[in-house]
Protein backbone atom coordinates (compact mmCIF):
# COMPACT_ATOMS: atom_id res chain seq x y z
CA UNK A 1 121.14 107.12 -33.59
CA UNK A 2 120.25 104.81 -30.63
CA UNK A 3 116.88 103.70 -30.45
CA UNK A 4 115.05 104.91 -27.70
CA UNK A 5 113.36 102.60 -25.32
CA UNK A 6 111.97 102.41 -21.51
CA UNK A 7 115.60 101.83 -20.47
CA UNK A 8 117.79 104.22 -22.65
CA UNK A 9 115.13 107.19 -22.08
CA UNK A 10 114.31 106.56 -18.08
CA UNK A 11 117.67 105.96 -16.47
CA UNK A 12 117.28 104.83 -12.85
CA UNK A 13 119.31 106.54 -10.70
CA UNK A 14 122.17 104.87 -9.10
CA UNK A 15 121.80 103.98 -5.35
CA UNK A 16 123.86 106.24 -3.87
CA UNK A 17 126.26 104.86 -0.94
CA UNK A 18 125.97 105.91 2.47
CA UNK A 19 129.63 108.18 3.17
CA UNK A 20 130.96 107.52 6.66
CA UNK A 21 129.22 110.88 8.11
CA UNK A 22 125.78 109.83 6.97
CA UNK A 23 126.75 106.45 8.72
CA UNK A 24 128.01 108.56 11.40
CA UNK A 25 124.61 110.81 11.67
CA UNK A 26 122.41 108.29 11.20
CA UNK A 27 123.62 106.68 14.26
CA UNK A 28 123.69 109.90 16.27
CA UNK A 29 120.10 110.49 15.47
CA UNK A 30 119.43 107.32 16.32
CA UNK A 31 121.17 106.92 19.83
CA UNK A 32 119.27 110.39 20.40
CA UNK A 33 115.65 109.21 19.53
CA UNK A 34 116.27 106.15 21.78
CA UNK A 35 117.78 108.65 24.75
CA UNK A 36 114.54 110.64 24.30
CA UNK A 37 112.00 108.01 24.07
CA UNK A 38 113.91 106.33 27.63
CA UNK A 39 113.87 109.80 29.31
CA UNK A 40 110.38 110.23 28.70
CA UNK A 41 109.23 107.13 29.59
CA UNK A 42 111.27 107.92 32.98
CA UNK A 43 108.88 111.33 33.51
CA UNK A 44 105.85 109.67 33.44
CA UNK A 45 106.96 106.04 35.52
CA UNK A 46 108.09 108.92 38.39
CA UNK A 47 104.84 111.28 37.67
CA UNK A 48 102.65 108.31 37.98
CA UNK A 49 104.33 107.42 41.40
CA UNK A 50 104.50 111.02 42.27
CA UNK A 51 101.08 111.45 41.99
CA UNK A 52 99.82 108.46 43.70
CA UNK A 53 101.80 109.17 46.91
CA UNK A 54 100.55 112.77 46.88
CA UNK A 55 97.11 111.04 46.64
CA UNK A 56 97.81 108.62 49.48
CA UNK A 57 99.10 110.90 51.82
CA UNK A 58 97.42 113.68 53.84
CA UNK A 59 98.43 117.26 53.06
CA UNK A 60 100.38 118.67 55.69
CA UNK A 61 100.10 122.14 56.32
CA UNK A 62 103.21 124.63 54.98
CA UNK A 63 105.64 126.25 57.61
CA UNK A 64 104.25 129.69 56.54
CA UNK A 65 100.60 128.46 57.31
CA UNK A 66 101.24 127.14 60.61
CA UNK A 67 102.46 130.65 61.30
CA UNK A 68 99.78 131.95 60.81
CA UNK A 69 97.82 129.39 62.56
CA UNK A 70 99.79 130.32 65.52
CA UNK A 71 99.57 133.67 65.55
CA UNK A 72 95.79 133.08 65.25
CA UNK A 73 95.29 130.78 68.37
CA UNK A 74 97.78 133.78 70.34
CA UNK A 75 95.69 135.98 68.78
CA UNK A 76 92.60 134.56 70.38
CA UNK A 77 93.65 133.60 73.59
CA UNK A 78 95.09 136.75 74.76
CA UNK A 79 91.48 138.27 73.44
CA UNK A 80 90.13 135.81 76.28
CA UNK A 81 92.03 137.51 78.84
């Protein structure tokens, strides 16, 4: 019978090598994270510089509301007549 000790009873277990598709996924997932931490870092370097030329210039008026700020003044100055 074989004596039983820490390294007979509690086997460690064997470090198990990486096949070529987890070599092949772990690089995938890692070419991804990168891709998606870049990409974000984009969106907010262009809605930082979005936002401060929205703040720096003056808010022009839409074609529809010019419309209707013509028809207005018509309005009114044929009600002068």
């Amino acid at each position: 019978m074989v004596k039983l000790t820490k390294e007979t009873a509690f086997k460690a277990p064997s470090p198990r090598s990486e096949t070529p598709i987890d070599k092949t996924t772990r690089i995938v997932r890692e070419i991804i994270e990168e891709e998606g931490t870049q990409r974000k870092l984009k969106m907010e370097r262009l809605r930082r510089s979005r936002l401060e030329r929205e703040a720096c210039t003056p808010a022009k008026p839409t074609a529809a509301a010019r419309k209707t700020a013509l028809k207005t003044v018509s309005a009114k100055a044929a009600a002068k007549r």
